[in-house]
C-alpha atoms as a PDB file:
ATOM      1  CA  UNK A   1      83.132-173.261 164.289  1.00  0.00           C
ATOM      2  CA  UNK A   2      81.501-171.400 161.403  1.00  0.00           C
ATOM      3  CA  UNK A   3      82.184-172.940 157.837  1.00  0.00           C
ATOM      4  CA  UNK A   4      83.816-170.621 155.551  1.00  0.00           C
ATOM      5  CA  UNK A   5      82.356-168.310 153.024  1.00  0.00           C
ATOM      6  CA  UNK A   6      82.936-168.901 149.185  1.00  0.00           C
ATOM      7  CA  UNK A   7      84.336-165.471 148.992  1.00  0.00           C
ATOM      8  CA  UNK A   8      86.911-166.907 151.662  1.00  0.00           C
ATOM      9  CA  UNK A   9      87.818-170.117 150.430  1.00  0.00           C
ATOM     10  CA  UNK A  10      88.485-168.580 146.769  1.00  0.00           C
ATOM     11  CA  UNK A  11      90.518-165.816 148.612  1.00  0.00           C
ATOM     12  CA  UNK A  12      93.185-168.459 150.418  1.00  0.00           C
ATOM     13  CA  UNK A  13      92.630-170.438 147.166  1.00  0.00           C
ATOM     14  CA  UNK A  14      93.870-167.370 144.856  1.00  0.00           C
ATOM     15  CA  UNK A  15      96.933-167.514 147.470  1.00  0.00           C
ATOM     16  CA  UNK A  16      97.505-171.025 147.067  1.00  0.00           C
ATOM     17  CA  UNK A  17      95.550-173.211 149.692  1.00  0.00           C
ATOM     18  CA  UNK A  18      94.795-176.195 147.522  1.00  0.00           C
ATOM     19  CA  UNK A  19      92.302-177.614 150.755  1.00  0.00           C
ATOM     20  CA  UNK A  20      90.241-174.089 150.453  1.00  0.00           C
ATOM     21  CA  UNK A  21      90.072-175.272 146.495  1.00  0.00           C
ATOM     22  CA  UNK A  22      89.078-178.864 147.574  1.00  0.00           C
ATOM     23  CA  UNK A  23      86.740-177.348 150.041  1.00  0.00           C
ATOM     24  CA  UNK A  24      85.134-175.248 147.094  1.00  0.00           C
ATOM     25  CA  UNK A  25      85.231-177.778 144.236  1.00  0.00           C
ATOM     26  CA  UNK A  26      83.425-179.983 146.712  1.00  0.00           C
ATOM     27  CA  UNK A  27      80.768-177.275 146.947  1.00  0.00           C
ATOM     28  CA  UNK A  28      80.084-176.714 143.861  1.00  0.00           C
ATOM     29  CA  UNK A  29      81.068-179.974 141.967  1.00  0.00           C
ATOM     30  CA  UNK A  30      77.886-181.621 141.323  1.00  0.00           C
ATOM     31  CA  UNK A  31      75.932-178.201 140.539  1.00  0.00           C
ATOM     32  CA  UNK A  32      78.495-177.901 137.853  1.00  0.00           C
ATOM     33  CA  UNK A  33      78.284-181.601 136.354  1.00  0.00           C
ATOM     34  CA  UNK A  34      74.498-180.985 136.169  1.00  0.00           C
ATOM     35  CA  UNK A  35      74.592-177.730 134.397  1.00  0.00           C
ATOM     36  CA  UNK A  36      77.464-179.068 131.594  1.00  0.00           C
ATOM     37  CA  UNK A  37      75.292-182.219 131.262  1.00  0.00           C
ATOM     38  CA  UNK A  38      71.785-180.551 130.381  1.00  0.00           C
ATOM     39  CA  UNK A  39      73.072-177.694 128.550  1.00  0.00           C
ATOM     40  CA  UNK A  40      75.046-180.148 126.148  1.00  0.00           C
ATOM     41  CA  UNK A  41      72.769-182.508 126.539  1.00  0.00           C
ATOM     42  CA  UNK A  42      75.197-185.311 126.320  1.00  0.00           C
ATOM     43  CA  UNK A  43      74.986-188.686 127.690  1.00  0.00           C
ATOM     44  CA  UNK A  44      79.159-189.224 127.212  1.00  0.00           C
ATOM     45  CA  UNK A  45      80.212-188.767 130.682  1.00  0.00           C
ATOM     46  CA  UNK A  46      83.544-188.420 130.489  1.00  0.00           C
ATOM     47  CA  UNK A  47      82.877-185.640 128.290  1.00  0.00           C
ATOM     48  CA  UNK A  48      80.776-184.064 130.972  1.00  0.00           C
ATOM     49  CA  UNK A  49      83.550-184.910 133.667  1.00  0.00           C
ATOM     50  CA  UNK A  50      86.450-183.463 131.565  1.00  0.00           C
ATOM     51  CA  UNK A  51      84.557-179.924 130.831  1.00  0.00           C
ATOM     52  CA  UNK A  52      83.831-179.923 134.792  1.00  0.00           C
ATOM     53  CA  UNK A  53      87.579-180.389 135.435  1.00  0.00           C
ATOM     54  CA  UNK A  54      88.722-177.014 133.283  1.00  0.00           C
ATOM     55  CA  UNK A  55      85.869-175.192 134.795  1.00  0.00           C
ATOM     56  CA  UNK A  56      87.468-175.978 138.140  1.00  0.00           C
ATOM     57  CA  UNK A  57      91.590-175.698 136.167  1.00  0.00           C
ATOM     58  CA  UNK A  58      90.702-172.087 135.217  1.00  0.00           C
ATOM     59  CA  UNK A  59      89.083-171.098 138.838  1.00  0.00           C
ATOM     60  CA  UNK A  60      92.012-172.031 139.789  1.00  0.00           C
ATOM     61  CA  UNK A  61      94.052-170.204 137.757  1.00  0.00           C
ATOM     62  CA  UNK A  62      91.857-166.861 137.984  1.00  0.00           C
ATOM     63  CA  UNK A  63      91.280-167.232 141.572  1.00  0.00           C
ATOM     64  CA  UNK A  64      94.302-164.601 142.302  1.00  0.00           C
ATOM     65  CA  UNK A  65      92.481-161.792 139.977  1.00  0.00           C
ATOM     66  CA  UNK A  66      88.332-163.128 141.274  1.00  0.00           C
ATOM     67  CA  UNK A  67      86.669-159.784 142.359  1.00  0.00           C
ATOM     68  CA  UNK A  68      83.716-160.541 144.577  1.00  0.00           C
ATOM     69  CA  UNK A  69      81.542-158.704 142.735  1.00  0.00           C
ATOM     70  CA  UNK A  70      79.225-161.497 141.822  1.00  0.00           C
ATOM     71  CA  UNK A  71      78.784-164.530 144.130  1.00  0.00           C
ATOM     72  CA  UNK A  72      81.459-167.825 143.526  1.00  0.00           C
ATOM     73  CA  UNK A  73      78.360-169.404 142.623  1.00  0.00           C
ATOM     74  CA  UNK A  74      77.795-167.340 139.984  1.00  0.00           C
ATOM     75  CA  UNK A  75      81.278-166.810 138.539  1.00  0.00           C
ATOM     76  CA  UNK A  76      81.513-170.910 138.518  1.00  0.00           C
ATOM     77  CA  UNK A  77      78.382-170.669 136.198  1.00  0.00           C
ATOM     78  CA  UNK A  78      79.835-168.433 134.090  1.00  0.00           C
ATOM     79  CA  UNK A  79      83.316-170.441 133.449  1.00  0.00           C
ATOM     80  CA  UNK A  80      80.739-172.758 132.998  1.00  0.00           C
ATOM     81  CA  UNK A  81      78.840-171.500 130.331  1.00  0.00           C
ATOM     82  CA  UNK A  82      81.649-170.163 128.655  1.00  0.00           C
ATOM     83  CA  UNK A  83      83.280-173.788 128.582  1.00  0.00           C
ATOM     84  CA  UNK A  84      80.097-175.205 127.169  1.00  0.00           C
ATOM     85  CA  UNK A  85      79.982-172.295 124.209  1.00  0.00           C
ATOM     86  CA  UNK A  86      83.292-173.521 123.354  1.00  0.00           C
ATOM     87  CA  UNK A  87      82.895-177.110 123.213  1.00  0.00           C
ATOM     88  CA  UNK A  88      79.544-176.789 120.932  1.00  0.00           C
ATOM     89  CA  UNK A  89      81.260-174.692 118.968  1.00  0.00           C
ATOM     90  CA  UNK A  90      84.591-176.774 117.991  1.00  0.00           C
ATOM     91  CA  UNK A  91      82.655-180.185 118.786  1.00  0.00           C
ATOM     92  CA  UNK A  92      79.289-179.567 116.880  1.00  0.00           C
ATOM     93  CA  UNK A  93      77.027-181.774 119.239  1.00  0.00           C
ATOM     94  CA  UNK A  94      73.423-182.264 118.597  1.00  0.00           C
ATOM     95  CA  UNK A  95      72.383-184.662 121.726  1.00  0.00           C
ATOM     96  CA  UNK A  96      69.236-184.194 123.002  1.00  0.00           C
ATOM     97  CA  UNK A  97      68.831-182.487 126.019  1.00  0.00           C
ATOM     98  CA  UNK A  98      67.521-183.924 129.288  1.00  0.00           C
ATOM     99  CA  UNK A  99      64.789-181.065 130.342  1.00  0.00           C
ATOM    100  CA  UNK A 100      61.319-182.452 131.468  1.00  0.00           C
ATOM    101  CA  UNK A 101      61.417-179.597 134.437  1.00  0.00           C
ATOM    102  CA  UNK A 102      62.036-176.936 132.248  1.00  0.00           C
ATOM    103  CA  UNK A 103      58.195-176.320 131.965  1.00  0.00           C
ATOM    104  CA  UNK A 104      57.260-176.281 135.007  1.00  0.00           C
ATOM    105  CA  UNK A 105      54.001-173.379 135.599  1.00  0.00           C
ATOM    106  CA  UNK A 106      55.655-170.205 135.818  1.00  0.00           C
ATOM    107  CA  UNK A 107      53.286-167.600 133.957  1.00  0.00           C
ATOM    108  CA  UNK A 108      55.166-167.092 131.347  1.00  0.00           C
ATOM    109  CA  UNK A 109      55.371-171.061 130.098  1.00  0.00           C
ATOM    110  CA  UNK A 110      51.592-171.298 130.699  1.00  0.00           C
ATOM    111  CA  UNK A 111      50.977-171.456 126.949  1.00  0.00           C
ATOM    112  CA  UNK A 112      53.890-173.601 126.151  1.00  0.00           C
ATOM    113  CA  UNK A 113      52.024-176.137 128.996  1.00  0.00           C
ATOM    114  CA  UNK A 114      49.148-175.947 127.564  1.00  0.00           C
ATOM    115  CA  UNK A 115      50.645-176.808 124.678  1.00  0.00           C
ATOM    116  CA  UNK A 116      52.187-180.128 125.688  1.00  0.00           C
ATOM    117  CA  UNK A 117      49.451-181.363 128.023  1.00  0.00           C
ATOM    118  CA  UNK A 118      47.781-183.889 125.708  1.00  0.00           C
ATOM    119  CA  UNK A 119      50.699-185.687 125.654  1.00  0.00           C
ATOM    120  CA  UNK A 120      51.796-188.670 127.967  1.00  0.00           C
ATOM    121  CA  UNK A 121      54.980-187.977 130.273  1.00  0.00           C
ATOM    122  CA  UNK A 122      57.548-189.711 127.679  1.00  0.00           C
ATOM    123  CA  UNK A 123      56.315-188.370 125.182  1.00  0.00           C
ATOM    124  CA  UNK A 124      55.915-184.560 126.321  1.00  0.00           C
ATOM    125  CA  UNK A 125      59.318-185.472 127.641  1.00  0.00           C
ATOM    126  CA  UNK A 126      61.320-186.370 124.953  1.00  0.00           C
ATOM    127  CA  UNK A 127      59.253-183.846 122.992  1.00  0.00           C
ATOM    128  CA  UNK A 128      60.763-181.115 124.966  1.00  0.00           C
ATOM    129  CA  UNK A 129      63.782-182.400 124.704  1.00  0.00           C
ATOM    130  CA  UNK A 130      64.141-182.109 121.289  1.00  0.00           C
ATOM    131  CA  UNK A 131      62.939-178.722 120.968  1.00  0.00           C
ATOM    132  CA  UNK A 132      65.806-177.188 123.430  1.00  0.00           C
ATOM    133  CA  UNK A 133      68.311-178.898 121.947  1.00  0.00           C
ATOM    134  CA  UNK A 134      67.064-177.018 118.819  1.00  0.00           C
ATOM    135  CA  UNK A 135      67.150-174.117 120.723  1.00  0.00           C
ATOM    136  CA  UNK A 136      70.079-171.384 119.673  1.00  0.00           C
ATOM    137  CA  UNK A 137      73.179-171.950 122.170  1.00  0.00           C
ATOM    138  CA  UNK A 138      72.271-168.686 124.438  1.00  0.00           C
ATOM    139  CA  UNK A 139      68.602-169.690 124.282  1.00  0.00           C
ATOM    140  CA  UNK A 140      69.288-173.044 125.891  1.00  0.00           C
ATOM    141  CA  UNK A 141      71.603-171.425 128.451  1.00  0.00           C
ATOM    142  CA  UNK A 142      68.933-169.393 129.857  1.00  0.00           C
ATOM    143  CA  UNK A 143      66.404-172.304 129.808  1.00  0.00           C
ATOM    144  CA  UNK A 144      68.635-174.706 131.684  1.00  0.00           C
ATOM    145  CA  UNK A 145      69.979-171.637 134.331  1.00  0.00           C
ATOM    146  CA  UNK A 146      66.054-170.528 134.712  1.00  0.00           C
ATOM    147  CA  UNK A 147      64.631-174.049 134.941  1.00  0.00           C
ATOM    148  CA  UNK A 148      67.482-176.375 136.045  1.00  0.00           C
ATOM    149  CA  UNK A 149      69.236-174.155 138.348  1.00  0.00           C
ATOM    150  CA  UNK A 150      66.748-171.427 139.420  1.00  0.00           C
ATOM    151  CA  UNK A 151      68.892-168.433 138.874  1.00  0.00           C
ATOM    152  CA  UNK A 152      67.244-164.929 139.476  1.00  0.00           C
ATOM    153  CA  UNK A 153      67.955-162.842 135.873  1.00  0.00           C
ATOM    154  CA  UNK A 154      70.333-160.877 137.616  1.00  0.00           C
ATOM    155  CA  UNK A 155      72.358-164.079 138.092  1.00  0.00           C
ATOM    156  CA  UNK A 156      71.846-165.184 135.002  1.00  0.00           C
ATOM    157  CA  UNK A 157      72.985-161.766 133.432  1.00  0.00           C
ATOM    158  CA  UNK A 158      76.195-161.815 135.607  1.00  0.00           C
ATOM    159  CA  UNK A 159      76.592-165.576 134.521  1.00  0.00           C
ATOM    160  CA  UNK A 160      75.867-165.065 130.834  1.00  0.00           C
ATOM    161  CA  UNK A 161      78.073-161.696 130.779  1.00  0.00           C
ATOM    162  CA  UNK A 162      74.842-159.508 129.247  1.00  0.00           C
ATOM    163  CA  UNK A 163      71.938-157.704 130.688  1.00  0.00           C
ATOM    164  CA  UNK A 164      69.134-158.564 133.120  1.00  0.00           C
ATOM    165  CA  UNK A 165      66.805-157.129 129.807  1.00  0.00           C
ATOM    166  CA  UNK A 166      68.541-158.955 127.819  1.00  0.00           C
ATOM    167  CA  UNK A 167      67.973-162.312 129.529  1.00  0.00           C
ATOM    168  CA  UNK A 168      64.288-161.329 129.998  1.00  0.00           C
ATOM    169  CA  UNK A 169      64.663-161.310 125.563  1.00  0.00           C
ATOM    170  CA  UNK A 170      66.400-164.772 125.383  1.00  0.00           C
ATOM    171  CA  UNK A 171      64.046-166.386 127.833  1.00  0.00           C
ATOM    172  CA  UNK A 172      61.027-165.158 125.977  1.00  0.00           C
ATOM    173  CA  UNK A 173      62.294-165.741 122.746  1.00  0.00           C
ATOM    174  CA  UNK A 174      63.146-169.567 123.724  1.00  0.00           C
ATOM    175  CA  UNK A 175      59.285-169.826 125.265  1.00  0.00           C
ATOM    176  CA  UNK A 176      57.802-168.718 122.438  1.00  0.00           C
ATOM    177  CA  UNK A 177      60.311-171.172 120.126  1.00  0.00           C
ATOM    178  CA  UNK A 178      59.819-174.013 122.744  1.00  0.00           C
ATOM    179  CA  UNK A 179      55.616-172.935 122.028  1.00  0.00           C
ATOM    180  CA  UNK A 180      55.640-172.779 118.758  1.00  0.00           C
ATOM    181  CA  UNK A 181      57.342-176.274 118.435  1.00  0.00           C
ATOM    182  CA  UNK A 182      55.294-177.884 121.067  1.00  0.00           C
ATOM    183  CA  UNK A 183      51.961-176.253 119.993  1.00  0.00           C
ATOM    184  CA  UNK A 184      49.673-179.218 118.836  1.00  0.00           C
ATOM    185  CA  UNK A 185      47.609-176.672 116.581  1.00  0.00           C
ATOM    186  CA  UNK A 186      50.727-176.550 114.213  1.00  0.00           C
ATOM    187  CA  UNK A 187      51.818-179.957 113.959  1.00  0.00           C
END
C-alpha cells in the first residue's frame, strides 16, 4: 500500500481527519523545530516547541482553504517563517544563531570562506554565528532556508511570499554582510 501524498493528507485533514494531521505533523515535525530553532537562534526550547505547535494550530485551521499550489512542505515553511517574524518582532531576541553549515562552498560564499579560513572550527563557528544573528530578519531567513534546509529560490520565494529575484537580492546582500564581517582584512 502506497503512503499518502502531503497534498492528500492536508486534503482529509482540511475535512477533519485528525490521523491525516498526525500523519503530517509527524512528517514534517522535526524539519520545523530545526528551522524555528536556527532562525531564532534560541537555545529556550520550550520556546522553540511552543512556536512549532501554532505553526501546526494554524495548518490546521487553514487546511480547509490550502490550495496546492506550492508543495505542504513549502506552505509549512512559510507559517513558519511568518511565526518566527512575529515572535522577533514582539519578543526582541538577540541569541546567537547556531549556523556553522551555512558556509559551506557554493560559488557564491567562496569569498566569505576565504574569509574565515584562518580561523579554528570554534572559532569560525561562533564567529559566524554572530554575524547572522546580526543579519536583518529576511536576511537570516534566506540564509537558514538556503543553507539549513536546501530550498531551491523558487521555494524560498513561495516560502518567504516575494520573488525568486528578490531572494537572489537577500541572499547576496547577507553574503556580502556575512563577508564583510568575517573578512580578516577589516578587523
Amino acid at each position: 500500500m502506497e503512503k499518502p501524498t502531503d497534498n492528500e493528507l492536508l486534503s482529509v485533514s482540511g475535512r477533519g481527519d485528525r490521523d491525516a494531521f498526525t500523519l503530517l505533523v509527524q512528517r514534517h515535525h522535526r524539519a520545523i523545530i530545526s528551522f524555528i530553532h536556527r532562525f531564532l537562534a534560541t537555545a529556550d526550547r520550550a520556546t522553540v516547541e511552543d512556536l512549532a505547535q501554532q505553526v501546526f494550530l494554524s495548518a490546521w485551521k487553514y487546511a480547509p482553504s490550502f490550495q496546492p499550489r506550492a508543495k505542504v512542505q513549502t506552505w509549512l515553511f512559510r507559517i513558519a517563517t511568518n511565526a518566527c517574524l512575529n515572535y522577533r518582532r514582539y519578543e526582541q531576541t538577540r541569541s546567537p544563531i547556531t549556523a556553522t553549515a551555512m558556509l559551506r562552498a557554493d560559488e557564491k560564499d567562496a569569498e566569505a570562506l576565504r574569509a574565515v579560513t584562518h580561523l579554528t572550527s570554534s572559532e569560525r563557528a561562533e564567529q559566524v554565528r554572530a554575524a547572522v544573528a546580526g543579519l536583518p530578519a529576511n536576511q537570516r531567513a534566506v540564509i537558514v532556508l538556503r543553507y539549513f534546509h536546501e530550498f531551491s529560490y523558487a521555494e524560498m520565494a513561495d516560502i518567504m511570499a516575494t520573488s525568486a529575484s528578490a531572494v537572489d537580492s537577500l541572499l547576496h546582500r547577507a553574503r556580502r554582510a556575512l563577508y564583510e564581517k568575517l573578512d580578516p582584512a577589516k578587523k
